[in-house]
Protein backbone atom coordinates (compact mmCIF):
# COMPACT_ATOMS: atom_id res chain seq x y z
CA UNK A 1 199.04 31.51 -59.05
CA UNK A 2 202.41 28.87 -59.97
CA UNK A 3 205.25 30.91 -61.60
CA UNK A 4 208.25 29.45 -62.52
CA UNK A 5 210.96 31.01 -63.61
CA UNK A 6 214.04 29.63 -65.28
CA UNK A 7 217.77 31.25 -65.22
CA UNK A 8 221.15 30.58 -65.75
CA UNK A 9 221.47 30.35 -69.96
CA UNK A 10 223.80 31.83 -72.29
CA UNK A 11 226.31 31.26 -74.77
CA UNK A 12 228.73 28.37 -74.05
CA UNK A 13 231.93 26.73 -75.80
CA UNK A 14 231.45 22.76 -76.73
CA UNK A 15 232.74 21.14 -73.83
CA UNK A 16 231.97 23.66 -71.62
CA UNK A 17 229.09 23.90 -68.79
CA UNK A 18 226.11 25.81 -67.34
CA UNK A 19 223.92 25.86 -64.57
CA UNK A 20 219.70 26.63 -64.95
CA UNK A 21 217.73 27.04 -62.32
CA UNK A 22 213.97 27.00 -61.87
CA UNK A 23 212.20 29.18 -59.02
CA UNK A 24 209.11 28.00 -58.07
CA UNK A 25 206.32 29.77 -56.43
CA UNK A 26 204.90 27.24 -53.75
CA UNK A 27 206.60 24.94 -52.20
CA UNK A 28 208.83 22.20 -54.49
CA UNK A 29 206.88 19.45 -52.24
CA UNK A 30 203.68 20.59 -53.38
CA UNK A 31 204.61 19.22 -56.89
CA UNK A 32 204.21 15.54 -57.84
CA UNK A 33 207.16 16.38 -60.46
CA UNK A 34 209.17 19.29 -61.35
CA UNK A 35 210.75 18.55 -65.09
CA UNK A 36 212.90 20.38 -67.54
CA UNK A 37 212.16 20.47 -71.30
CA UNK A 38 213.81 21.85 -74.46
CA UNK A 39 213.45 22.86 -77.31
CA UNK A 40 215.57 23.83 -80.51
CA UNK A 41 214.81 25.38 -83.34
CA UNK A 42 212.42 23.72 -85.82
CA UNK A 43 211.84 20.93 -83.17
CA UNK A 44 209.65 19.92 -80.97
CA UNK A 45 209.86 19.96 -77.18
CA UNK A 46 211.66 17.15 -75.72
CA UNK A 47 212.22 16.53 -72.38
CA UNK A 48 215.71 16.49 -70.63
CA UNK A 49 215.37 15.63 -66.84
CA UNK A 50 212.75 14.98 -63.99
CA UNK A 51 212.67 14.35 -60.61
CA UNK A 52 209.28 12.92 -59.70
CA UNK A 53 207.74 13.45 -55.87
CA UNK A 54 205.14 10.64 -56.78
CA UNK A 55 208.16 7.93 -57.11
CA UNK A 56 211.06 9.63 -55.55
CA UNK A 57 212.55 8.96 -58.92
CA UNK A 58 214.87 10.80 -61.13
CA UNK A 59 214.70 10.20 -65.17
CA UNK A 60 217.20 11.47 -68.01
CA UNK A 61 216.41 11.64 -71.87
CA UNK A 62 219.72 9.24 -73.63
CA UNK A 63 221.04 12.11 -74.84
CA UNK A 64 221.93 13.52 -72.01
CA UNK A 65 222.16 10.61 -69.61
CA UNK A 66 225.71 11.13 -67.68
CA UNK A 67 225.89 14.66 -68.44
CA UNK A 68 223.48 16.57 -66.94
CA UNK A 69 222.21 16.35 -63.26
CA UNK A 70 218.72 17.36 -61.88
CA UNK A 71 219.26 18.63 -58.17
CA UNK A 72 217.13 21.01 -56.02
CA UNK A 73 217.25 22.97 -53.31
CA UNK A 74 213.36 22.79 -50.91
CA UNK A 75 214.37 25.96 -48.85
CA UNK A 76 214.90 27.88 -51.41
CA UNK A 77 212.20 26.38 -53.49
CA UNK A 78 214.64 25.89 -56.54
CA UNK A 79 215.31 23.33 -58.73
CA UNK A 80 218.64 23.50 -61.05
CA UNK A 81 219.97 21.32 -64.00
CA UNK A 82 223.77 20.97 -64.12
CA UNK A 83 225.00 20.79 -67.75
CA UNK A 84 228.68 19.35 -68.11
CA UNK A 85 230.24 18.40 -71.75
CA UNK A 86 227.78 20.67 -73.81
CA UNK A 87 227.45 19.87 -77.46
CA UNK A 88 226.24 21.66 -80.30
CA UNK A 89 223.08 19.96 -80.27
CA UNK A 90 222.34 20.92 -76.69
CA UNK A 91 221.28 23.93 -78.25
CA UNK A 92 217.90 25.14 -77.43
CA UNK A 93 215.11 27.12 -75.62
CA UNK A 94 215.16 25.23 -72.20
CA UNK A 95 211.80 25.17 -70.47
CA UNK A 96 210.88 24.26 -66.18
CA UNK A 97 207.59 22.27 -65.76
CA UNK A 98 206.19 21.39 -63.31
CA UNK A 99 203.20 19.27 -62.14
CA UNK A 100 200.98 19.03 -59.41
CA UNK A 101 198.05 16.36 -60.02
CA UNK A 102 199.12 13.74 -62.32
CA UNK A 103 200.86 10.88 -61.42
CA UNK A 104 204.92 10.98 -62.86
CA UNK A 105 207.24 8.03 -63.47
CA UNK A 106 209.04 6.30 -66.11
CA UNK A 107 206.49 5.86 -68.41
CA UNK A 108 204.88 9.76 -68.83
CA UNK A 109 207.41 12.62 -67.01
CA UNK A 110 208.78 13.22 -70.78
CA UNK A 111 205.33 13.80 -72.18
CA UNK A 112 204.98 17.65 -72.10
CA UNK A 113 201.03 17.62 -71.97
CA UNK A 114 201.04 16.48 -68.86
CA UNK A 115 202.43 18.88 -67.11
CA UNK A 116 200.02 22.28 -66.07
CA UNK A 117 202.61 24.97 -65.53
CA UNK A 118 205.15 26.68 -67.66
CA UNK A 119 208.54 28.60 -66.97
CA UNK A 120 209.12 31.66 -69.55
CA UNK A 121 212.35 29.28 -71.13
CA UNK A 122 216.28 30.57 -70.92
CA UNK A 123 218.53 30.33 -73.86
CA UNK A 124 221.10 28.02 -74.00
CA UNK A 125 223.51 28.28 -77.29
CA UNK A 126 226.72 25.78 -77.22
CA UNK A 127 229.26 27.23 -79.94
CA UNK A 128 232.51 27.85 -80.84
C-alpha cells in the first residue's frame, strides 16, 4: 500500500519561509512523478511543483516560480518543497501526490486527476 505523508507546515510571517516534506512508502524511483498541490480555502486544488521521473523535468505554477524549490532526497525516500518569500496568498492546505503509471510533463503534472495517491495535507498559514 503507497502512503505519503507530508510535514513541515505551520504558521509563518510574510516574507518568511518553510520547509514540507513528503515521505513516501516505496521507493521515489518507482514514481513516474512525485507533485505537490494546494489548496486554500474556498478554492480548488492547484498545483505548486513537480518533478517528473518520465522527463527528468521539474515544473512550477507562475505563482510561485522563483520562490519555491522542489528537491528530494532517494535514500531517504523524501521529497521536500522549499518555500522562501511567503505571501498571504500562499495560504493553504498543501497536499504530496504522487504517480506511478501515467505519463508526466509539461502539459498534465498540474492536473490533480491524474495522479493515484494522496498525502493527508499539512497546514501552511502566512500571517502577520
Amino acid at each position: 500500500q503507497v502512503q505519503l505523508v507530508e510535514s513541515g507546515g505551520g504558521l509563518v510571517q510574510p516574507g518568511g519561509s518553510l520547509k514540507l516534506s513528503c515521505v513516501v512508502s516505496r521507493l521515489i524511483e518507482d514514481y513516474h512523478a512525485i507533485s505537490w498541490f494546494r489548496q486554500a480555502p474556498g478554492k480548488e486544488r492547484t498545483g505548486v511543483s513537480c518533478f517528473s521521473n518520465t522527463d527528468d523535468s521539474t515544473y512550477y505554477s507562475n505563482s510561485v516560480k522563483g520562490r519555491f524549490t522542489i528537491s528530494r532526497d532517494n535514500a531517504k525516500n523524501t521529497v521536500y518543497l522549499q518555500m522562501n518569500s511567503l505571501k498571504s496568498e500562499d495560504t493553504a492546505v498543501y497536499y504530496c501526490a504522487a504517480e506511478d503509471f501515467a505519463y508526466v510533463d509539461s502539459t498534465s503534472w498540474d492536473m490533480g486527476t491524474l495522479y493515484d495517491y494522496w498525502g493527508q495535507g499539512t497546514q501552511v498559514t502566512v500571517s502577520s
